[in-house]
PDB file of N, CA and C in Angstrom:
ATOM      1  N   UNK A   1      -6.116   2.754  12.000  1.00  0.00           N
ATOM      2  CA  UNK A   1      -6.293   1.760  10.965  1.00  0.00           C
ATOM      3  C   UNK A   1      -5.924   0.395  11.545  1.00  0.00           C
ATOM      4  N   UNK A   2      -6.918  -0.627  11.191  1.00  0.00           N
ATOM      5  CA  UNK A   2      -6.402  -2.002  11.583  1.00  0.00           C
ATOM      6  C   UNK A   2      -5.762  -2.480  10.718  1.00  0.00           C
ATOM      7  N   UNK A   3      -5.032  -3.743  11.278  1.00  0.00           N
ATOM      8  CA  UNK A   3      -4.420  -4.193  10.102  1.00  0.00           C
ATOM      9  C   UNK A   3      -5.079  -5.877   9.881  1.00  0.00           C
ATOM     10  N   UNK A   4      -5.099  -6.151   9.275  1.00  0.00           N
ATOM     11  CA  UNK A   4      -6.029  -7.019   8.406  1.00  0.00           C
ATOM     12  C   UNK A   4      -5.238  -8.754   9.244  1.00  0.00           C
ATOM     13  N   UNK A   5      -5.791  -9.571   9.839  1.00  0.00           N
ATOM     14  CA  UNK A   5      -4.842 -10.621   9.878  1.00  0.00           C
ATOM     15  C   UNK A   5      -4.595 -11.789   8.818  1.00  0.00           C
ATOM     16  N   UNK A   6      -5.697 -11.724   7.816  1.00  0.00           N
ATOM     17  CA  UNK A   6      -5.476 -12.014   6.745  1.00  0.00           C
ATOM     18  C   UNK A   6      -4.584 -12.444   5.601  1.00  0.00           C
ATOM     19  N   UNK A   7      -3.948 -11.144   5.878  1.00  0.00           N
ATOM     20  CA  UNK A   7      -2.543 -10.496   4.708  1.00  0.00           C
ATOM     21  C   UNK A   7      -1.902 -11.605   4.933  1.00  0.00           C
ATOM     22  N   UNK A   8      -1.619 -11.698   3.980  1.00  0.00           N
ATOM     23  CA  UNK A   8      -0.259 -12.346   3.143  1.00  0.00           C
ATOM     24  C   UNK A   8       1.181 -11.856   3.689  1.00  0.00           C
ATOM     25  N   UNK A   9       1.516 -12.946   4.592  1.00  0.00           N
ATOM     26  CA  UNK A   9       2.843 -12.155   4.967  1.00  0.00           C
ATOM     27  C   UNK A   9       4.588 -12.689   4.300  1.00  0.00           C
ATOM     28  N   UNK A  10       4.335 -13.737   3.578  1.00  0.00           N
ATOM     29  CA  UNK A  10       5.457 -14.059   3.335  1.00  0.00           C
ATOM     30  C   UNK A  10       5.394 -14.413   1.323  1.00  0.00           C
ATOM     31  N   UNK A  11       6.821 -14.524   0.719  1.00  0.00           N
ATOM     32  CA  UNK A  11       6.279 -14.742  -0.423  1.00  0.00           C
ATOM     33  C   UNK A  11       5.674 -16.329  -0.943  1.00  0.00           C
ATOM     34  N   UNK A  12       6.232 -16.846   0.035  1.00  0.00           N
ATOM     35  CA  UNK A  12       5.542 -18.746  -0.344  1.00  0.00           C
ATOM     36  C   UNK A  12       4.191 -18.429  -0.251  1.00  0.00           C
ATOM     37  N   UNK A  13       3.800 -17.775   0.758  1.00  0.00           N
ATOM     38  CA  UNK A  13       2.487 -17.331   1.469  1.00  0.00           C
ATOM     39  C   UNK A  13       1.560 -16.727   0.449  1.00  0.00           C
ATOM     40  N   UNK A  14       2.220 -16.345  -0.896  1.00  0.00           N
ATOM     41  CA  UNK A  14       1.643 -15.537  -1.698  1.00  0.00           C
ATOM     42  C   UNK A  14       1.393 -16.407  -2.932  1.00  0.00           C
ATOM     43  N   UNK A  15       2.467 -16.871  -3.039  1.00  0.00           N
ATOM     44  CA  UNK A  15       2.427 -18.104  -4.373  1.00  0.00           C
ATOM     45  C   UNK A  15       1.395 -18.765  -3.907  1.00  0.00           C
ATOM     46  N   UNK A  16       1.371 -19.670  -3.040  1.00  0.00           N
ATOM     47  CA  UNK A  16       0.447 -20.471  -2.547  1.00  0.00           C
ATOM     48  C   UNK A  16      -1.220 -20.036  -2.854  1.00  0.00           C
ATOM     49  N   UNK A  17      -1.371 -18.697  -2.397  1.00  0.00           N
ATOM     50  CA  UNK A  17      -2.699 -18.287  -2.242  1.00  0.00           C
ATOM     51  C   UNK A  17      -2.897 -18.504  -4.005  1.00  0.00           C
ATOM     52  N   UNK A  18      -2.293 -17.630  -4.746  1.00  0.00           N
ATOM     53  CA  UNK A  18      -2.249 -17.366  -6.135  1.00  0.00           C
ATOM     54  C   UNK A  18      -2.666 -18.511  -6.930  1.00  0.00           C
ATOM     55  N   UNK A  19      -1.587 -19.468  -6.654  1.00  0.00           N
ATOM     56  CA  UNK A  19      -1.802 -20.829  -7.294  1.00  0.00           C
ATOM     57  C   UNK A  19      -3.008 -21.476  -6.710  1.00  0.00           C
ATOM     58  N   UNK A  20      -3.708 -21.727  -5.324  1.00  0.00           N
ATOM     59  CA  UNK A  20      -4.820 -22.204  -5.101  1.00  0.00           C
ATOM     60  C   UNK A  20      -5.974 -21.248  -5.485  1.00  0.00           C
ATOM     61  N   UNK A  21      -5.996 -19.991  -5.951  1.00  0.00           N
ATOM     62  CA  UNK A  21      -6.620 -19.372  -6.423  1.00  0.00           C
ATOM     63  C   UNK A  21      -7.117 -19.825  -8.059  1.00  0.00           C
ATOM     64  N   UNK A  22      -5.876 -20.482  -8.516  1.00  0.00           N
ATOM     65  CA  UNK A  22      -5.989 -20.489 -10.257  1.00  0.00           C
ATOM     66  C   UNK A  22      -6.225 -21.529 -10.023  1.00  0.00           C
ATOM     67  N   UNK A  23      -6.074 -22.361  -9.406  1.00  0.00           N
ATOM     68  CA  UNK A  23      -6.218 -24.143  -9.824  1.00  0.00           C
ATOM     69  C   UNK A  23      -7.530 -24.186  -9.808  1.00  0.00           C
ATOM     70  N   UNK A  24      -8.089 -25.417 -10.644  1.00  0.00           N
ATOM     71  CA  UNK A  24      -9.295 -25.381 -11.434  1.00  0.00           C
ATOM     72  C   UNK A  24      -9.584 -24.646 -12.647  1.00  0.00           C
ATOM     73  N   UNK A  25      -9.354 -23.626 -12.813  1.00  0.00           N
ATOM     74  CA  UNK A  25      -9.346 -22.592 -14.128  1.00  0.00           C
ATOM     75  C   UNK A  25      -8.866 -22.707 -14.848  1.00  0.00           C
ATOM     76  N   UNK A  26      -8.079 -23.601 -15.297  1.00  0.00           N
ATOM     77  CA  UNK A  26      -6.809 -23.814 -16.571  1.00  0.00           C
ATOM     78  C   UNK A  26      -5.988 -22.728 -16.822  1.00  0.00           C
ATOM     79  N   UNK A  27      -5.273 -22.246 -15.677  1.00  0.00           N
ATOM     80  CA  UNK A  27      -4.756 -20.834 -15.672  1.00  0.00           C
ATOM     81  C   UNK A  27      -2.904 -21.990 -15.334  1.00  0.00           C
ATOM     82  N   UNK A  28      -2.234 -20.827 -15.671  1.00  0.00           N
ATOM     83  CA  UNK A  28      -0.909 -20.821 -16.398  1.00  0.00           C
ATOM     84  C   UNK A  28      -0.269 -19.989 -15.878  1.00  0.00           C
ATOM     85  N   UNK A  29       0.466 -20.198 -14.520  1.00  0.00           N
ATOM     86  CA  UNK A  29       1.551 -19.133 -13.798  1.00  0.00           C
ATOM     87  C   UNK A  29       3.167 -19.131 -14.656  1.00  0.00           C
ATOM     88  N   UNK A  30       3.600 -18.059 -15.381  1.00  0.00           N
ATOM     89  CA  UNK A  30       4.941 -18.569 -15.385  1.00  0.00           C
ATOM     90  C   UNK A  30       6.288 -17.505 -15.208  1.00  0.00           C
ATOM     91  N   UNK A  31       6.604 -18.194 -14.924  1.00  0.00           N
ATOM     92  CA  UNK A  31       7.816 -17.561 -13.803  1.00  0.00           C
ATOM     93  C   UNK A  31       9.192 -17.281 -15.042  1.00  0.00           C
ATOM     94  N   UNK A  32       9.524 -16.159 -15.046  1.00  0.00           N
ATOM     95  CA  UNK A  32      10.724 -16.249 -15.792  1.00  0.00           C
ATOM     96  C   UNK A  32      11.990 -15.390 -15.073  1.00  0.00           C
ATOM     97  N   UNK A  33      13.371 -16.426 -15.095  1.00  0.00           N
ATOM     98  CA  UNK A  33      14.276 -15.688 -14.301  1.00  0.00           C
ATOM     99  C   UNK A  33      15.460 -15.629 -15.187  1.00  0.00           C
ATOM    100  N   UNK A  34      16.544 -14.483 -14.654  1.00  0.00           N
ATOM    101  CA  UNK A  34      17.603 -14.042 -15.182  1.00  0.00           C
ATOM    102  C   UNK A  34      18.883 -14.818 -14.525  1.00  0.00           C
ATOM    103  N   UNK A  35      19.750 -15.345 -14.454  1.00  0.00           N
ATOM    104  CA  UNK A  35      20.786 -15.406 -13.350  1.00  0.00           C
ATOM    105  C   UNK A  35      19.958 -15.927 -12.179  1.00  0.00           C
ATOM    106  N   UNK A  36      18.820 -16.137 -11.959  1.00  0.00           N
ATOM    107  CA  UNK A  36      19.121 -16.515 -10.258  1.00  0.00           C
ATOM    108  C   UNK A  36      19.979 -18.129  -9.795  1.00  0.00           C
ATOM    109  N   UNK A  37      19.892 -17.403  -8.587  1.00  0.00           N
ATOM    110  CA  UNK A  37      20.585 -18.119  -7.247  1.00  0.00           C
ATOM    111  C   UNK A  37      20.178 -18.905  -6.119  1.00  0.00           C
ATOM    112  N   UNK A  38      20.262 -19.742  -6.189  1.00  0.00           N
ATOM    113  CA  UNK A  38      19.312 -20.277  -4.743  1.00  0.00           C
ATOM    114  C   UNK A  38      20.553 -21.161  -4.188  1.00  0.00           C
ATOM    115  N   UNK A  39      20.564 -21.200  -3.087  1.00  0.00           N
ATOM    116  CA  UNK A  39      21.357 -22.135  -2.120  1.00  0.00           C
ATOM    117  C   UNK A  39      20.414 -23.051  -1.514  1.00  0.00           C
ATOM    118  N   UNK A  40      21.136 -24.241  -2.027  1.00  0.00           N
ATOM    119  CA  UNK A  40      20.121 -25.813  -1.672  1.00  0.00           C
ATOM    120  C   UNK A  40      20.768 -26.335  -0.734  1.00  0.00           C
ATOM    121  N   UNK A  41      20.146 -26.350   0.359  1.00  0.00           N
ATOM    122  CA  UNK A  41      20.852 -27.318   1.460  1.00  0.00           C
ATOM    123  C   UNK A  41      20.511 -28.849   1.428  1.00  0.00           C
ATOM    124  N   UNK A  42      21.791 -29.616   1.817  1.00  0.00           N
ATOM    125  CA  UNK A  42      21.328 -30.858   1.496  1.00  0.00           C
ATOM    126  C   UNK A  42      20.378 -31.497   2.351  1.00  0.00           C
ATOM    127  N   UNK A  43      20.519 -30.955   3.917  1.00  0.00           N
ATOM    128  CA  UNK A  43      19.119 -31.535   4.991  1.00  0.00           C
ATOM    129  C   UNK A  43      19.024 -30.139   5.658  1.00  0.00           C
ATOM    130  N   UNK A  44      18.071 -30.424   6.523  1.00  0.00           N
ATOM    131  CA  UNK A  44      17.298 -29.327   7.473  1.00  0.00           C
ATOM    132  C   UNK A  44      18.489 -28.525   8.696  1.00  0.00           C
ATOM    133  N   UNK A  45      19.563 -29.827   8.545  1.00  0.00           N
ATOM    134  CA  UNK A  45      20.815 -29.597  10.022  1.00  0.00           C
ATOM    135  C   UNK A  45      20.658 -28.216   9.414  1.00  0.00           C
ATOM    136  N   UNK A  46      21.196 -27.725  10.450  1.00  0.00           N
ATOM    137  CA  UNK A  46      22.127 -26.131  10.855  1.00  0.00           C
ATOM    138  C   UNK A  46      23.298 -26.319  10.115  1.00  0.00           C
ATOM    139  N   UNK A  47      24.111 -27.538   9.888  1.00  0.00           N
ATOM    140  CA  UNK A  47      25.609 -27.786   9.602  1.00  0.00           C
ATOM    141  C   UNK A  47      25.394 -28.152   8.137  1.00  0.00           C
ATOM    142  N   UNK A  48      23.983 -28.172   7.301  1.00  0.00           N
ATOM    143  CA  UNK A  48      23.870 -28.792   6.615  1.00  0.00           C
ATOM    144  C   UNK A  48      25.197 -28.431   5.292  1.00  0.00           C
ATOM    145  N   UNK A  49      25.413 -28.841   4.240  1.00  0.00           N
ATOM    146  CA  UNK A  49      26.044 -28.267   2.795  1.00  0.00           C
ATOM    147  C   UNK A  49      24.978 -27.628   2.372  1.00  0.00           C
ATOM    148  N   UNK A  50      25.557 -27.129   1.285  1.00  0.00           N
ATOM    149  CA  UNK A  50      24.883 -26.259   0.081  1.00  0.00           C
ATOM    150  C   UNK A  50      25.317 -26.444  -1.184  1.00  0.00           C
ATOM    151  N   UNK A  51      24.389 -26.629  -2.303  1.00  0.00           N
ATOM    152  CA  UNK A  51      24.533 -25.994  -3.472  1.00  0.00           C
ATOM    153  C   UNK A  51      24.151 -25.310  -4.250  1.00  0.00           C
ATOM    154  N   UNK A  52      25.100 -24.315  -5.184  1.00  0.00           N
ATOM    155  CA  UNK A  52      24.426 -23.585  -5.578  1.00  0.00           C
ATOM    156  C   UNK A  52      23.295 -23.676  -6.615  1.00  0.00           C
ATOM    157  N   UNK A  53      22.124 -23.650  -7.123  1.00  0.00           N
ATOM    158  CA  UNK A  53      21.551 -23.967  -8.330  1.00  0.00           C
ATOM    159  C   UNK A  53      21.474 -22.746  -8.983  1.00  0.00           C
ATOM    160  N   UNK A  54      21.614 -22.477 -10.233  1.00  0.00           N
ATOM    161  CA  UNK A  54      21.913 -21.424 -10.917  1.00  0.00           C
ATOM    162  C   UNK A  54      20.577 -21.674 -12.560  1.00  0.00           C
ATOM    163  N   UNK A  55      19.592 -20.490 -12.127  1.00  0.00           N
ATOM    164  CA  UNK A  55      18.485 -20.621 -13.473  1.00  0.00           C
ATOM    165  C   UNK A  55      18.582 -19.692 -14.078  1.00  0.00           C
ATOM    166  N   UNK A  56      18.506 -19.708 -15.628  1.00  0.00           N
ATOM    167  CA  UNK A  56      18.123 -19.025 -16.428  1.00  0.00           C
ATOM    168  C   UNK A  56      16.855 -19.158 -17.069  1.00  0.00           C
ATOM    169  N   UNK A  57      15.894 -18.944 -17.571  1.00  0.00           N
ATOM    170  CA  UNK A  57      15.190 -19.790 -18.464  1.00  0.00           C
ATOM    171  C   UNK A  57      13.299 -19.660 -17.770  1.00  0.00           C
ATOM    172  N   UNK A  58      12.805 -20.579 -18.171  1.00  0.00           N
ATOM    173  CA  UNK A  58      11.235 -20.034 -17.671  1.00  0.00           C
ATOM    174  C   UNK A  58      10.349 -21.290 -17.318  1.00  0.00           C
ATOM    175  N   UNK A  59      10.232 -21.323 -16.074  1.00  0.00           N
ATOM    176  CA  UNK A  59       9.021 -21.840 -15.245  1.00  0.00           C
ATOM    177  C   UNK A  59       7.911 -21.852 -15.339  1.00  0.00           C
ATOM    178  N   UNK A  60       6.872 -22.853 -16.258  1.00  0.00           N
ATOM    179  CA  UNK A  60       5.145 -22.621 -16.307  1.00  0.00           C
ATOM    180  C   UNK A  60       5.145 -23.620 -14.899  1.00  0.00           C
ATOM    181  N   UNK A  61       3.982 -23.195 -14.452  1.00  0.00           N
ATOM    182  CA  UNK A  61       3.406 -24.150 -14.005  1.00  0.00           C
ATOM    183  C   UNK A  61       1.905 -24.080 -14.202  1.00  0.00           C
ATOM    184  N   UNK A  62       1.097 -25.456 -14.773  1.00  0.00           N
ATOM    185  CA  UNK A  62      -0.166 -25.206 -15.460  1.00  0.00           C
ATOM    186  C   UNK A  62      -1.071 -25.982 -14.695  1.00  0.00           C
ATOM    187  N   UNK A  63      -2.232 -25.634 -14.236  1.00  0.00           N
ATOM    188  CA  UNK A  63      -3.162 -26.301 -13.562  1.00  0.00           C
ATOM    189  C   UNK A  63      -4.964 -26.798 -14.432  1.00  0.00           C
ATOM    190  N   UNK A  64      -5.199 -27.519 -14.056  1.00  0.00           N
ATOM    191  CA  UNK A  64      -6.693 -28.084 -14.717  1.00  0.00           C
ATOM    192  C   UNK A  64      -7.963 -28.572 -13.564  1.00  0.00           C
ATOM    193  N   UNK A  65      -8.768 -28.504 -14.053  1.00  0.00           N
ATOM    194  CA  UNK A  65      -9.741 -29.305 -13.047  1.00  0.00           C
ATOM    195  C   UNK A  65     -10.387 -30.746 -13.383  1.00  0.00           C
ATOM    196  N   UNK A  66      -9.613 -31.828 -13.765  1.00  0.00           N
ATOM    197  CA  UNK A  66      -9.917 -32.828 -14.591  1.00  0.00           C
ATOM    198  C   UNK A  66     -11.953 -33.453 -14.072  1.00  0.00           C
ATOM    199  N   UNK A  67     -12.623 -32.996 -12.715  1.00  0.00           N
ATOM    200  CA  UNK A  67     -13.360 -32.862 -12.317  1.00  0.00           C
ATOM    201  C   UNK A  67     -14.224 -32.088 -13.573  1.00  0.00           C
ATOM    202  N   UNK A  68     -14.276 -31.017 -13.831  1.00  0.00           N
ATOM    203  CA  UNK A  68     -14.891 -29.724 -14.621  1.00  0.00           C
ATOM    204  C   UNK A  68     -15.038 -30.137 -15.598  1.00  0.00           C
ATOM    205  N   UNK A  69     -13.850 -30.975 -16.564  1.00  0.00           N
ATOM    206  CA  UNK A  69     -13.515 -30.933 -18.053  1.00  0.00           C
ATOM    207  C   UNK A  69     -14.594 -32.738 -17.985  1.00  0.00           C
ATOM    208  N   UNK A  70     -14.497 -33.644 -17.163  1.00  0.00           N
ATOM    209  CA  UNK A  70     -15.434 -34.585 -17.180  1.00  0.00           C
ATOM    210  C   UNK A  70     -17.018 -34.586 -16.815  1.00  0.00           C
ATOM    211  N   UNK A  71     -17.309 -33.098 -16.307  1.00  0.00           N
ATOM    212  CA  UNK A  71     -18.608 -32.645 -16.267  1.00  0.00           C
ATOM    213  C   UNK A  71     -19.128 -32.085 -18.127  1.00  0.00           C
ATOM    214  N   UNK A  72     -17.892 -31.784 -18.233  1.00  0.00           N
ATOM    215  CA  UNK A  72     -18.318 -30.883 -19.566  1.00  0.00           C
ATOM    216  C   UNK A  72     -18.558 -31.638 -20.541  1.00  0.00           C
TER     217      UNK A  72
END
């Protein structure tokens, strides 16, 4: 079996496709989280800080094709 070089290997890698997939369509990704966690670094250094950001709550993100809707 081959393996496809295609694939989707990471999860940005996946959002990305998803969301350039929906944009134009008036499609509506939304993300809902419990407790998460993310550690924000303040720059790119190795030495950089961190903070924590802490979500509860729900993420749309909504796309249009203002192109499409001025054809229509």
């Amino acid at each position: 079996m081959t393996q496809n070089t295609n694939d989707t290997k990471t999860w940005p890698d996946l959002a990305i496709g998803l969301y350039d997939k929906l944009t134009g369509r008036g499609a509506e990704i939304t993300y809902e989280f419990q407790g998460l966690e993310v550690s924000v670094p303040s720059s790119a250094s190795p030495q950089a800080q961190h903070a924590t950001w802490r979500v509860s709550g729900t993420v749309k993100v909504r796309t249009k094709d203002e192109a499409a809707a001025a054809r229509a």
